[in-house]
C-alpha atoms as a PDB file:
ATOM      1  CA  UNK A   1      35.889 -39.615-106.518  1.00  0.00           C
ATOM      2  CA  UNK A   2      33.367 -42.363-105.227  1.00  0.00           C
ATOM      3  CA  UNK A   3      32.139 -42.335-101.866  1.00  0.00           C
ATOM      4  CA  UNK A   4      33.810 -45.954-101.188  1.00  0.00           C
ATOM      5  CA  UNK A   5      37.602 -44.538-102.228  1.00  0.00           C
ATOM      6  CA  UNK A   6      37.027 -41.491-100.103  1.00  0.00           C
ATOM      7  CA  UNK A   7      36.135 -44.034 -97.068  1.00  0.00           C
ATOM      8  CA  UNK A   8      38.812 -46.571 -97.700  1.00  0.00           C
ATOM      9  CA  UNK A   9      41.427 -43.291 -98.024  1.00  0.00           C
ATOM     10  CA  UNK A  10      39.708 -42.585 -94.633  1.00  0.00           C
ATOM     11  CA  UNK A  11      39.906 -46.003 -92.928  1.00  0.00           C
ATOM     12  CA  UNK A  12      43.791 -45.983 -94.288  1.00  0.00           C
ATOM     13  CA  UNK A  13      44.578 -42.553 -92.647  1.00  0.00           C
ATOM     14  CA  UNK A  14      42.659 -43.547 -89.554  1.00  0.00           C
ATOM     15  CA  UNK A  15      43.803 -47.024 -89.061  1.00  0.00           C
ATOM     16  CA  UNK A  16      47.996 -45.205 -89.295  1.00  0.00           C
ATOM     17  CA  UNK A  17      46.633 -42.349 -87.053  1.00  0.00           C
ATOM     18  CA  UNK A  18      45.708 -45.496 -84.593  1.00  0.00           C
ATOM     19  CA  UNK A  19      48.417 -47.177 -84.595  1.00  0.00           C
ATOM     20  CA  UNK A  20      51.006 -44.305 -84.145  1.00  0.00           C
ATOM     21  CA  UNK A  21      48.684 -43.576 -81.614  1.00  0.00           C
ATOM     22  CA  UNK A  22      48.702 -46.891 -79.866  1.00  0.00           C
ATOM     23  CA  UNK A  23      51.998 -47.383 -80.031  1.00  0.00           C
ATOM     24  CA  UNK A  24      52.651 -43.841 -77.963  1.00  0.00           C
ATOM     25  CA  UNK A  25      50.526 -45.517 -75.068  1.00  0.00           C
ATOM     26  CA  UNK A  26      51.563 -48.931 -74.739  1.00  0.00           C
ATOM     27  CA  UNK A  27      52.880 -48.780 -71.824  1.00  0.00           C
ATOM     28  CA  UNK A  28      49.531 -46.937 -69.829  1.00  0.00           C
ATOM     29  CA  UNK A  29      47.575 -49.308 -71.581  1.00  0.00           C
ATOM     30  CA  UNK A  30      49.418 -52.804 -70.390  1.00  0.00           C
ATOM     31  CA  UNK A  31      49.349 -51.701 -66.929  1.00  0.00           C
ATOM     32  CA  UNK A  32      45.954 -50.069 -66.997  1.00  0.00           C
ATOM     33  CA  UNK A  33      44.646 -53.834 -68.469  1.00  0.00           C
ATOM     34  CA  UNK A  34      46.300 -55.771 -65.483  1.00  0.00           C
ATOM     35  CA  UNK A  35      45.101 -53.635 -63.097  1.00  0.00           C
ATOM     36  CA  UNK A  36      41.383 -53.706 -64.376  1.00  0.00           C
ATOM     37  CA  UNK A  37      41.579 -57.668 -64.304  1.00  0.00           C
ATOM     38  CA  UNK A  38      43.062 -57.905 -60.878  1.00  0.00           C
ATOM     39  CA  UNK A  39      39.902 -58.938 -58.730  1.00  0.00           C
ATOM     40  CA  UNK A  40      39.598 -57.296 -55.395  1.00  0.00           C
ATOM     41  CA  UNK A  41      40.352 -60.624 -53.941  1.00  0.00           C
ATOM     42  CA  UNK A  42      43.435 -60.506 -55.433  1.00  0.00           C
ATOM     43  CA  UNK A  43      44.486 -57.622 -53.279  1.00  0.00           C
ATOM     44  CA  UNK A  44      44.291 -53.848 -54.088  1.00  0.00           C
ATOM     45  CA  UNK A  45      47.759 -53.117 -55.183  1.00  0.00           C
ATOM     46  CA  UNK A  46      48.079 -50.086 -57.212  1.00  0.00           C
ATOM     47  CA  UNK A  47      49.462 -49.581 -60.655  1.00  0.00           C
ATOM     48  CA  UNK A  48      52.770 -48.504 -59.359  1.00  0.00           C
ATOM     49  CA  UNK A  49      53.235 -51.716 -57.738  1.00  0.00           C
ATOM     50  CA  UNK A  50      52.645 -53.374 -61.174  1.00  0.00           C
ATOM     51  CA  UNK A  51      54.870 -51.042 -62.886  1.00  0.00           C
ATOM     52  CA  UNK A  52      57.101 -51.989 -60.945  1.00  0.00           C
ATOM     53  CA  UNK A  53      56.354 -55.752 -61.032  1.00  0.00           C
ATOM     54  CA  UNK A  54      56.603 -55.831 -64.843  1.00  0.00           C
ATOM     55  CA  UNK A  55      59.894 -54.512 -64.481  1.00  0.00           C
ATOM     56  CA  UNK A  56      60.952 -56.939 -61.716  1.00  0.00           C
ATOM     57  CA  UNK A  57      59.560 -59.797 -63.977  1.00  0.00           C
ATOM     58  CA  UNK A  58      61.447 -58.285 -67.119  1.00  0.00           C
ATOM     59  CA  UNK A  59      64.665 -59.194 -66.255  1.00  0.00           C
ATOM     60  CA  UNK A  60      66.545 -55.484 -66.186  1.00  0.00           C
ATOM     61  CA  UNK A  61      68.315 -53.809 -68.667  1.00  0.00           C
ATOM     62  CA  UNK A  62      66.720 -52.871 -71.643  1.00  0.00           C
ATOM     63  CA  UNK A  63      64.030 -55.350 -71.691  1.00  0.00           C
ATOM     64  CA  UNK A  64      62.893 -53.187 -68.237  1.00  0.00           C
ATOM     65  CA  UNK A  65      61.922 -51.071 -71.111  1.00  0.00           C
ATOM     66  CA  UNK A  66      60.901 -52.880 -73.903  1.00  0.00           C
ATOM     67  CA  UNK A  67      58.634 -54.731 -71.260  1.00  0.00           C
ATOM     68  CA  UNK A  68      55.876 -52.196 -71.635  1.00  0.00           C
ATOM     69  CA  UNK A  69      55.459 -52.584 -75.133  1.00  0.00           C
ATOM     70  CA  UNK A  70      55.361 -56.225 -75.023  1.00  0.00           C
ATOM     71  CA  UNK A  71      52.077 -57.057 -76.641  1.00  0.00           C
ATOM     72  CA  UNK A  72      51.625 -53.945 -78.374  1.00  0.00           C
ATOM     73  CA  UNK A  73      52.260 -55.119 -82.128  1.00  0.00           C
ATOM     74  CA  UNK A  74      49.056 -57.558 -81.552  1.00  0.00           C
ATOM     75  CA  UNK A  75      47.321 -54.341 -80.169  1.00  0.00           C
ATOM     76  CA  UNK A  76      47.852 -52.592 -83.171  1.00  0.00           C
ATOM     77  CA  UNK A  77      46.361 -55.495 -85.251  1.00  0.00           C
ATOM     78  CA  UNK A  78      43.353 -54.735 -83.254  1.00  0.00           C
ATOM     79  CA  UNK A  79      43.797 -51.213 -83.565  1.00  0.00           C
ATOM     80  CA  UNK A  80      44.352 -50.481 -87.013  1.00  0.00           C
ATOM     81  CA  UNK A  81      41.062 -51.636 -88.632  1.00  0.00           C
ATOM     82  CA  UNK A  82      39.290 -50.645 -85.320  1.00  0.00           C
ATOM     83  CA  UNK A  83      40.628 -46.627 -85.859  1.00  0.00           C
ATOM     84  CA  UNK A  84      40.069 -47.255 -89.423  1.00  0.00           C
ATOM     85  CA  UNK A  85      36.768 -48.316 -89.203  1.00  0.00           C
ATOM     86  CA  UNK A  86      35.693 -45.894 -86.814  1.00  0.00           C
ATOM     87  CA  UNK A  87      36.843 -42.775 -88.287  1.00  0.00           C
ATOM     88  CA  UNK A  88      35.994 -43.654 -91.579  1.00  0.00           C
ATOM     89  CA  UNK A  89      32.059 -44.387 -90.866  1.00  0.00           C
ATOM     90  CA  UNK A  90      32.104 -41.269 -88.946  1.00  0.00           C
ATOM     91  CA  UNK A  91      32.906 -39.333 -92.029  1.00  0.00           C
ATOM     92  CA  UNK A  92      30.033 -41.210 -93.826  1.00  0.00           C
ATOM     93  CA  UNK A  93      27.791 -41.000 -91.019  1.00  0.00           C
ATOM     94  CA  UNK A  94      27.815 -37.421 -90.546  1.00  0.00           C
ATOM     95  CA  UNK A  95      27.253 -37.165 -94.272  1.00  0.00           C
ATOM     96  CA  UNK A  96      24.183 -39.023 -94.057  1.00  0.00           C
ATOM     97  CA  UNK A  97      23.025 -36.868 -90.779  1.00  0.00           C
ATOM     98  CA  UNK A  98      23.409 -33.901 -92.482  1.00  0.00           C
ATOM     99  CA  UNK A  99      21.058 -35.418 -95.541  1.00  0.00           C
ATOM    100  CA  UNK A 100      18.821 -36.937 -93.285  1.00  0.00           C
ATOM    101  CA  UNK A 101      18.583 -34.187 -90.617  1.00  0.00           C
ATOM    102  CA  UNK A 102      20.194 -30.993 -92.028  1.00  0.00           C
ATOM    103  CA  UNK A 103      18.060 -28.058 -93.379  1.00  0.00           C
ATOM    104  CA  UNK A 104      15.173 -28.791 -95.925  1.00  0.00           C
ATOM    105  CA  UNK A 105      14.945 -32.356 -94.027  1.00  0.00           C
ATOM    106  CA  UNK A 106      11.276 -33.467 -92.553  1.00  0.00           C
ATOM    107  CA  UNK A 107      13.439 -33.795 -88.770  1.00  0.00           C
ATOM    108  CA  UNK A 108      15.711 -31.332 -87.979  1.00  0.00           C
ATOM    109  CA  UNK A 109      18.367 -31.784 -85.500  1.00  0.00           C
ATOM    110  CA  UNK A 110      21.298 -29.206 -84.876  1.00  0.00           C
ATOM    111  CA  UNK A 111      24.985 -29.614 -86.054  1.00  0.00           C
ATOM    112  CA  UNK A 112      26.493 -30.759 -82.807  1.00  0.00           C
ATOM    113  CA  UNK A 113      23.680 -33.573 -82.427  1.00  0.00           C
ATOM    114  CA  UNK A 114      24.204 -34.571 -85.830  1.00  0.00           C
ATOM    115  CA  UNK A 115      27.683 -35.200 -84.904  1.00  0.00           C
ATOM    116  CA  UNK A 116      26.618 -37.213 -82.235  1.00  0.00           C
ATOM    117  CA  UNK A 117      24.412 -39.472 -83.730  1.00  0.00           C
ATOM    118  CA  UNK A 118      27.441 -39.688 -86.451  1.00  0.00           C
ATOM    119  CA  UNK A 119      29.605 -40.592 -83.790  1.00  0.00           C
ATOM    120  CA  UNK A 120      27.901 -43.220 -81.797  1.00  0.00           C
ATOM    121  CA  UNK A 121      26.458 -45.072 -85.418  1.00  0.00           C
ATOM    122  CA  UNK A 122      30.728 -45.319 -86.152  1.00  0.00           C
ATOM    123  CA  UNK A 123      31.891 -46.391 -82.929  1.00  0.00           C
ATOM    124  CA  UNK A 124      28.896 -49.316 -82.791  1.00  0.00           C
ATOM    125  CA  UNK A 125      30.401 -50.486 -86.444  1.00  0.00           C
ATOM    126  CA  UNK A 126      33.723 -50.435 -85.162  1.00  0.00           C
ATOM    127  CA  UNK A 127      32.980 -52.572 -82.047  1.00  0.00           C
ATOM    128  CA  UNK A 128      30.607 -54.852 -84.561  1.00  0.00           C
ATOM    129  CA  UNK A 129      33.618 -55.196 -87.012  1.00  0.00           C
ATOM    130  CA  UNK A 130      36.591 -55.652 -84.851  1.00  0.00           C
ATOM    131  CA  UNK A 131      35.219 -56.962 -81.564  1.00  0.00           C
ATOM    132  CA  UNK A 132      36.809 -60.431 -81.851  1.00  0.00           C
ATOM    133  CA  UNK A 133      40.068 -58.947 -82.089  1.00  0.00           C
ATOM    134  CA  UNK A 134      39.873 -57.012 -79.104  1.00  0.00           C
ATOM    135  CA  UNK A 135      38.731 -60.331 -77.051  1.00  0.00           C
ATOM    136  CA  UNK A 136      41.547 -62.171 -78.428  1.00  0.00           C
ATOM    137  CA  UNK A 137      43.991 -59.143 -77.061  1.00  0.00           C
ATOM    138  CA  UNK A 138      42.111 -59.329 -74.237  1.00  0.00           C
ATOM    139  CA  UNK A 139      42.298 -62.893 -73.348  1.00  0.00           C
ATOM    140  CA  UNK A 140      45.881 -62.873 -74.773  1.00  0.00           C
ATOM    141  CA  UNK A 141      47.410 -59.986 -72.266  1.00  0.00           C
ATOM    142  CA  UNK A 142      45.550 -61.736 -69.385  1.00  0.00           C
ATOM    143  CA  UNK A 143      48.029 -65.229 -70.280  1.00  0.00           C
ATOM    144  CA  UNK A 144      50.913 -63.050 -70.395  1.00  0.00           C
ATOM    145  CA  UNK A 145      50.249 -60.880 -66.678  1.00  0.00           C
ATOM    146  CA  UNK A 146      49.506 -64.369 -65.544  1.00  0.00           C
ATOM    147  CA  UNK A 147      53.350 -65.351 -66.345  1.00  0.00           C
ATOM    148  CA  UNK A 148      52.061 -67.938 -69.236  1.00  0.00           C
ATOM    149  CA  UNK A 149      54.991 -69.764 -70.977  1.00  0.00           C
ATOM    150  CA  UNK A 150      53.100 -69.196 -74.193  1.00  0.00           C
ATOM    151  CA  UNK A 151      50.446 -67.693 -75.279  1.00  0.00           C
ATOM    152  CA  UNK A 152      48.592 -68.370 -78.957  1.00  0.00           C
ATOM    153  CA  UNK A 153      48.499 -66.082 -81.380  1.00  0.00           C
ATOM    154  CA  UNK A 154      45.588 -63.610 -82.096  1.00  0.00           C
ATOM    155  CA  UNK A 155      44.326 -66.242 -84.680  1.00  0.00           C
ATOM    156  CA  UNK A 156      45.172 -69.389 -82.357  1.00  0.00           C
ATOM    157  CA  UNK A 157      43.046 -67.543 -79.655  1.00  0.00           C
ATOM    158  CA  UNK A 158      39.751 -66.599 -81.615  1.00  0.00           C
ATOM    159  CA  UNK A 159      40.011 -70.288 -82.962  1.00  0.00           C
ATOM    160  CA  UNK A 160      40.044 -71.350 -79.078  1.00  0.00           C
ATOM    161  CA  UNK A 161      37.081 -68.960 -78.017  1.00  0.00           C
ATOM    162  CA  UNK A 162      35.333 -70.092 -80.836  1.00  0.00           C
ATOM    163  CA  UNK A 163      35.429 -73.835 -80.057  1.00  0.00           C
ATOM    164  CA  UNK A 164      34.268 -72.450 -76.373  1.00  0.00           C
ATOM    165  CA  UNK A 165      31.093 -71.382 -77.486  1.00  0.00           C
ATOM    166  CA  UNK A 166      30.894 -70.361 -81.437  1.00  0.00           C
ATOM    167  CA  UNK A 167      30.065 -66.790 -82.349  1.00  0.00           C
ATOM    168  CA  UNK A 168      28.470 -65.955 -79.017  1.00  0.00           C
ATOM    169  CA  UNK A 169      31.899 -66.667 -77.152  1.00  0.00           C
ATOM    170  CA  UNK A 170      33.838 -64.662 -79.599  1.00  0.00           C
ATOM    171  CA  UNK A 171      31.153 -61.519 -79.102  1.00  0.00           C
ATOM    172  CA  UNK A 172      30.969 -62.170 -75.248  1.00  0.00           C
ATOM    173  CA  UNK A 173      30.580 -58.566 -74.068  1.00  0.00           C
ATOM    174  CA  UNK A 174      29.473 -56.955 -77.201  1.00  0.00           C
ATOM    175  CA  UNK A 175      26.729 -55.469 -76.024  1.00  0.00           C
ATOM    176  CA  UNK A 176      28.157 -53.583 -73.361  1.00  0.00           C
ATOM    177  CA  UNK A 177      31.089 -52.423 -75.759  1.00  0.00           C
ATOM    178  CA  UNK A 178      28.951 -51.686 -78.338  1.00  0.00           C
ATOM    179  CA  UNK A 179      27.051 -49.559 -75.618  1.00  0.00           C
ATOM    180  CA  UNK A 180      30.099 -47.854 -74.423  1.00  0.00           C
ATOM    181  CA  UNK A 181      31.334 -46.845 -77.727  1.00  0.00           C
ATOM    182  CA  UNK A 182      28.320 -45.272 -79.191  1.00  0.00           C
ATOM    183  CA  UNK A 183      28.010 -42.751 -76.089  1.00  0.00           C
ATOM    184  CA  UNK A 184      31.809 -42.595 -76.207  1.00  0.00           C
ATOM    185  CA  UNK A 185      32.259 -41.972 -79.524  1.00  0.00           C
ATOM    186  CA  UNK A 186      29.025 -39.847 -79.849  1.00  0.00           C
ATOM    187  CA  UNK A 187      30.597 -37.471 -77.002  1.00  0.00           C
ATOM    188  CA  UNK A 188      34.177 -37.708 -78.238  1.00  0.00           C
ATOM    189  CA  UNK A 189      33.596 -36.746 -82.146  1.00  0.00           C
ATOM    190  CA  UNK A 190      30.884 -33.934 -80.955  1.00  0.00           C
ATOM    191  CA  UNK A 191      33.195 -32.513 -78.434  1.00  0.00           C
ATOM    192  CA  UNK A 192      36.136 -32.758 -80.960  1.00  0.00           C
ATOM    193  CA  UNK A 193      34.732 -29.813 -82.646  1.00  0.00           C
ATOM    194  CA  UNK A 194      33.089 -27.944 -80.387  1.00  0.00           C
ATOM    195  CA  UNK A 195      36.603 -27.964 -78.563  1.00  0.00           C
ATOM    196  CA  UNK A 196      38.281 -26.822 -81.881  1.00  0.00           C
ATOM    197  CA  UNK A 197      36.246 -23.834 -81.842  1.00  0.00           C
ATOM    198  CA  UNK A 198      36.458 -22.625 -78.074  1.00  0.00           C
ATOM    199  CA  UNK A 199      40.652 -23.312 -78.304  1.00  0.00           C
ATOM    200  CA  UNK A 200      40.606 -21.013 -81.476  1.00  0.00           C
ATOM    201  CA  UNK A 201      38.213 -18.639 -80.353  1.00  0.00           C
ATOM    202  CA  UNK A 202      39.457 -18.279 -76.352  1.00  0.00           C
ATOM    203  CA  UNK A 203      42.303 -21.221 -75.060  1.00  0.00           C
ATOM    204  CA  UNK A 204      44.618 -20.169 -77.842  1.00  0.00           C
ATOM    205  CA  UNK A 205      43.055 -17.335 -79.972  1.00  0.00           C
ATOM    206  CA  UNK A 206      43.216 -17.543 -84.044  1.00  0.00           C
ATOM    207  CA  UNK A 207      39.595 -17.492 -85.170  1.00  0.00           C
ATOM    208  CA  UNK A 208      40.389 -16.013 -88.244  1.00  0.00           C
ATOM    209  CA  UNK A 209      42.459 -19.099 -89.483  1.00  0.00           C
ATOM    210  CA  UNK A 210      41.873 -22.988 -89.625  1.00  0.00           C
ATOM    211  CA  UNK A 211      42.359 -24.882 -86.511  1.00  0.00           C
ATOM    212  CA  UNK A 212      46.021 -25.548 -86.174  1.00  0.00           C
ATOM    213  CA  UNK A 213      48.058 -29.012 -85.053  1.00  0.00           C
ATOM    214  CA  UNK A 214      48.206 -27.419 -81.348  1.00  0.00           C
ATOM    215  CA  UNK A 215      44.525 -26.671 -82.113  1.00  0.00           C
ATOM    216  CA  UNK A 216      43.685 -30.395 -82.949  1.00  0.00           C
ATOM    217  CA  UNK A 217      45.945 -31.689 -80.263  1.00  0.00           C
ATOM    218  CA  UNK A 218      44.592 -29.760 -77.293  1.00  0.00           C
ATOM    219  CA  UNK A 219      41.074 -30.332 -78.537  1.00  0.00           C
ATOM    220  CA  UNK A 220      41.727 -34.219 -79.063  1.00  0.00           C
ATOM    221  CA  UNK A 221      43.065 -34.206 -75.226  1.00  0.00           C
ATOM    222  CA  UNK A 222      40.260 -32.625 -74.075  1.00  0.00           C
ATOM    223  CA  UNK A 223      37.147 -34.126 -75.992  1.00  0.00           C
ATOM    224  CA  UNK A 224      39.027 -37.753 -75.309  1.00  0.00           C
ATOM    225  CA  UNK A 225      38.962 -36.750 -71.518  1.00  0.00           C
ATOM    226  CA  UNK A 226      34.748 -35.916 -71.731  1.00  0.00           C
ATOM    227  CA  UNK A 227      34.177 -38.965 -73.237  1.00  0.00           C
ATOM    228  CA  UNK A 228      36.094 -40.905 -71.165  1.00  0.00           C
ATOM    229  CA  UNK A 229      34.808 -39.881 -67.683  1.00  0.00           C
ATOM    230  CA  UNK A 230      30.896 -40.871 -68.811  1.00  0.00           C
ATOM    231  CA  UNK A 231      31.999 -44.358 -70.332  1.00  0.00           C
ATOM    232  CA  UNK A 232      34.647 -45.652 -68.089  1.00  0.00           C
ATOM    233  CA  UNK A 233      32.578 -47.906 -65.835  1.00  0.00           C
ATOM    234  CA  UNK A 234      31.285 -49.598 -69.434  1.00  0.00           C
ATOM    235  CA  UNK A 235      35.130 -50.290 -70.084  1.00  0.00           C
ATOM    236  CA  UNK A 236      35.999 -51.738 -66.662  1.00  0.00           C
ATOM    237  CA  UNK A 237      32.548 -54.135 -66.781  1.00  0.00           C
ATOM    238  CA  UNK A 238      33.774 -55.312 -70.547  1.00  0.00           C
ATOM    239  CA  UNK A 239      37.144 -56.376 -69.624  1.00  0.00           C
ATOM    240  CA  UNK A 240      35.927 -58.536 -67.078  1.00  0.00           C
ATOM    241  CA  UNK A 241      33.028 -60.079 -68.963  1.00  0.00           C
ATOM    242  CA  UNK A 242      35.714 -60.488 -71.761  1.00  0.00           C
ATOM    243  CA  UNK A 243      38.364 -62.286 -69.329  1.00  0.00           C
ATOM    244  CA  UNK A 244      36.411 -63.834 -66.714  1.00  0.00           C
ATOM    245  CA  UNK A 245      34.433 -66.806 -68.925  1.00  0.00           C
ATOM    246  CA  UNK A 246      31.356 -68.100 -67.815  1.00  0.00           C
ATOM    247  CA  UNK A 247      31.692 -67.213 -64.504  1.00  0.00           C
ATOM    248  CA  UNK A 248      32.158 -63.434 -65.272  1.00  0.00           C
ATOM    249  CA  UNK A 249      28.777 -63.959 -68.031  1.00  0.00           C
ATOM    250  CA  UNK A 250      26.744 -65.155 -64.900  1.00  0.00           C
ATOM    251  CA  UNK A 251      27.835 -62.693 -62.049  1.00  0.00           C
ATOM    252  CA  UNK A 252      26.996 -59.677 -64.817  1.00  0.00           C
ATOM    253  CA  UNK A 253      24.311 -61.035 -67.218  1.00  0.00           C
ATOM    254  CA  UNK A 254      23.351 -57.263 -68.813  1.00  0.00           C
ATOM    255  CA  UNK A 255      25.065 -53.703 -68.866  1.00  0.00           C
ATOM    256  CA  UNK A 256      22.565 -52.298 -66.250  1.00  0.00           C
ATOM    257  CA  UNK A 257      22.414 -55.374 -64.274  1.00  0.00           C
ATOM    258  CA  UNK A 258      26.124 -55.714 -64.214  1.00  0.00           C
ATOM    259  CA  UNK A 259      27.071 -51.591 -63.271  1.00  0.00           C
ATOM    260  CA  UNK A 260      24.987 -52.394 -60.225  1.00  0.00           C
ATOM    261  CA  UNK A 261      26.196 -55.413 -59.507  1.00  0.00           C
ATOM    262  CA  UNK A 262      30.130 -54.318 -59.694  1.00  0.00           C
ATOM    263  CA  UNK A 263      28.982 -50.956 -57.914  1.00  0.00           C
ATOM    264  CA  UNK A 264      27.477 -52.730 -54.920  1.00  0.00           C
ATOM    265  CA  UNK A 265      30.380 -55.132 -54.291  1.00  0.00           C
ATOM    266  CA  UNK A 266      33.677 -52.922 -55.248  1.00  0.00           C
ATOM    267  CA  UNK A 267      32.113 -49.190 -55.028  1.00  0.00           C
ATOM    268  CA  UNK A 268      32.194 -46.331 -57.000  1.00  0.00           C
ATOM    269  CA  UNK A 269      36.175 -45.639 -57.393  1.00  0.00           C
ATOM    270  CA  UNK A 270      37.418 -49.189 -56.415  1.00  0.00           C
ATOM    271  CA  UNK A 271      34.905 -50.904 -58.394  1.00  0.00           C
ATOM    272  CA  UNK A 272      33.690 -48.552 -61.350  1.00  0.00           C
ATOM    273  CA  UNK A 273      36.460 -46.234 -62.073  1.00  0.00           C
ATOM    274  CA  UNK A 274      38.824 -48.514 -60.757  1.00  0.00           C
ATOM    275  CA  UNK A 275      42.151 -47.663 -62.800  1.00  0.00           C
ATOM    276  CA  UNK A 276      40.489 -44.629 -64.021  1.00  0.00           C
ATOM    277  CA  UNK A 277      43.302 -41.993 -62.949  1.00  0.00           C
ATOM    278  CA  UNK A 278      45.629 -44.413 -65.023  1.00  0.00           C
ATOM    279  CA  UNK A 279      43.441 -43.823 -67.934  1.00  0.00           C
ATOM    280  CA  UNK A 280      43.467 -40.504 -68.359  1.00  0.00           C
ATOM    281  CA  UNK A 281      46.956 -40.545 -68.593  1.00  0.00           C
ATOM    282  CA  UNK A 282      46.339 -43.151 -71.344  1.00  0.00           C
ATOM    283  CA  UNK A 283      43.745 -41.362 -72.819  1.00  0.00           C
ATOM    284  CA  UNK A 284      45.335 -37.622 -73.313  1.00  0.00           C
ATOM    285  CA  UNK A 285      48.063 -38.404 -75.526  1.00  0.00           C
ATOM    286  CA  UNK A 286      45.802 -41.573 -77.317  1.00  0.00           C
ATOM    287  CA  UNK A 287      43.304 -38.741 -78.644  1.00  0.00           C
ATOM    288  CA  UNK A 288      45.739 -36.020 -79.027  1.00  0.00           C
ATOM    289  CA  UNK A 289      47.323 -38.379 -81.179  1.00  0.00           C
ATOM    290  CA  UNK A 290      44.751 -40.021 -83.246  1.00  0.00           C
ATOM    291  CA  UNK A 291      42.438 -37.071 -84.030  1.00  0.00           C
ATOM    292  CA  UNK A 292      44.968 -34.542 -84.488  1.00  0.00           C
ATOM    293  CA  UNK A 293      46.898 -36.965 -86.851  1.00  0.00           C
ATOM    294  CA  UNK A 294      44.069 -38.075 -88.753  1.00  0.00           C
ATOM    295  CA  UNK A 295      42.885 -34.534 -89.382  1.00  0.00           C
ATOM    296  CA  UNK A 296      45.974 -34.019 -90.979  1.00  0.00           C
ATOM    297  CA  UNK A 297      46.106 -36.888 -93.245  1.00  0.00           C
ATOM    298  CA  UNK A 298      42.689 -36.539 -93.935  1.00  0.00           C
ATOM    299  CA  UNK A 299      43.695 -32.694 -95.266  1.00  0.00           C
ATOM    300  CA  UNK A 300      46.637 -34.275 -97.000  1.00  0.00           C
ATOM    301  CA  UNK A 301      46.141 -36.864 -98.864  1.00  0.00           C
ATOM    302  CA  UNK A 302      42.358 -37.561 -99.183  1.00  0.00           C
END
């Protein structure tokens, strides 16, 4: 089998793995989104409040419910080449590591560095690949928490960005995601395993045998949660460069510049990691789900 079929079986199994995954925390994510947007001069309201504010605005009954998912279906548009793409190139990149930096190589770098190169190299092509997408979800769940009649589609809103400013409006904030995601995806992918080998060895003891599914799911938890803690500020910083226009472009013109910037004027927990608790609730079951599932699709079928 070619290298490209075993990478688009990959992208296929990571892409479903994605959007299962995505689907489980819709409702985190919504509310995390609005709650990252909401300026400090909008008040500091907590996500409770807007829990219960999208219910409020819902209209009871079952679309209380279905509220939380509203939104989600263009999410996992985004999603599914963005998983896809991301676990798949991590499969190729660690290949390449391994040639490149395994044993009889002129550098040598250990396993679990490999694996982080690997894993910052995929989630950079993800970002690169898919970033438009996840401005246009962006932009689009901003028009709906701001009670918007209607609100274009994905394609109607990268058409709109693009007559904003061209290609540079539709990859507004692409450095600093791009940033993010390789030390996010670097940590995540490297702590995956690592994680895999401690539950086996000492949280749940089998080290005889392959990792299990409680294996994979405890390890995805925990290696999503790592990741997570380091990046966060990156996230919070993108979602306002990738809502906010210009204005948001001037007030944080680089990654650096822009940390400091949001540090000095909102502080470390209500500026930073503001939202942050609300993410990890978002982010345990998210990497549970897609590494665990992926692992086992990957075992399956490719």
């Amino acid at each position: 089998m070619g290298d490209w079929q075993k990478s688009a079986e990959h992208f296929l199994c990571g892409g479903l793995a994605g959007a299962v995954a995505r689907t489980v925390i819709a409702p985190v994510e919504r509310i995390k989104i609005i709650y990252q947007i909401n300026s400090k001069n909008k008040g500091d309201a907590g996500w409770t409040s807007i829990i219960k504010k999208v219910r409020h605005e819902s209209g009871g009954g079952i679309r209380a419910i279905t509220a939380f998912w509203k939104g989600n279906s263009v999410a996992v548009v985004r999603v599914f080449p963005y998983l896809g793409m991301q676990l798949s190139s991590n499969e190729w990149y660690r290949k390449q590591a391994k040639a490149t930096f395994g044993s009889g190589s002129g550098v040598l770098l250990s396993p679990d560095v490999q694996k982080f190169v690997a894993g910052g190299g995929a989630g950079m092509t993800a970002v690169f690949c898919t970033y438009p997408l996840d401005l246009a979800r962006a932009r689009m769940a901003l028009l709906m928490e701001q009670g918007a009649v209607q609100v274009p589609s994905m394609l109607g809103t990268m058409r709109g960005v693009w007559q904003e400013g061209g290609l540079a409006a539709l990859y507004s904030g692409a450095g600093i995601s791009m940033t993010g995601a390789a030390i996010y995806c670097g940590l995540k992918f490297a702590t995956y395993d690592v994680c895999k080998d401690l539950c086996r060895r000492h949280l749940l003891p089998d080290a005889e045998g392959p990792p299990t599914a409680l294996h994979r799911a405890v390890s995805g938890g925990l290696a999503g949660v790592i990741a997570q803690t380091f990046v966060y500020p990156f996230d919070v910083l993108r979602r306002r460069l990738q809502t906010g226009g210009a204005e948001m472009k001037a007030k944080y013109p680089g990654s650096i510049q822009g940390l400091w910037t949001l540090y000095k004027e909102e502080g470390l927990v209500k500026g930073l990691y503001r939202g942050c608790s609300l993410n990890y609730i978002k982010t345990v079951p998210n990497t549970t789900v897609y590494l665990a599932l992926f692992d086992l699709l990957k075992e399956r079928f490719c």
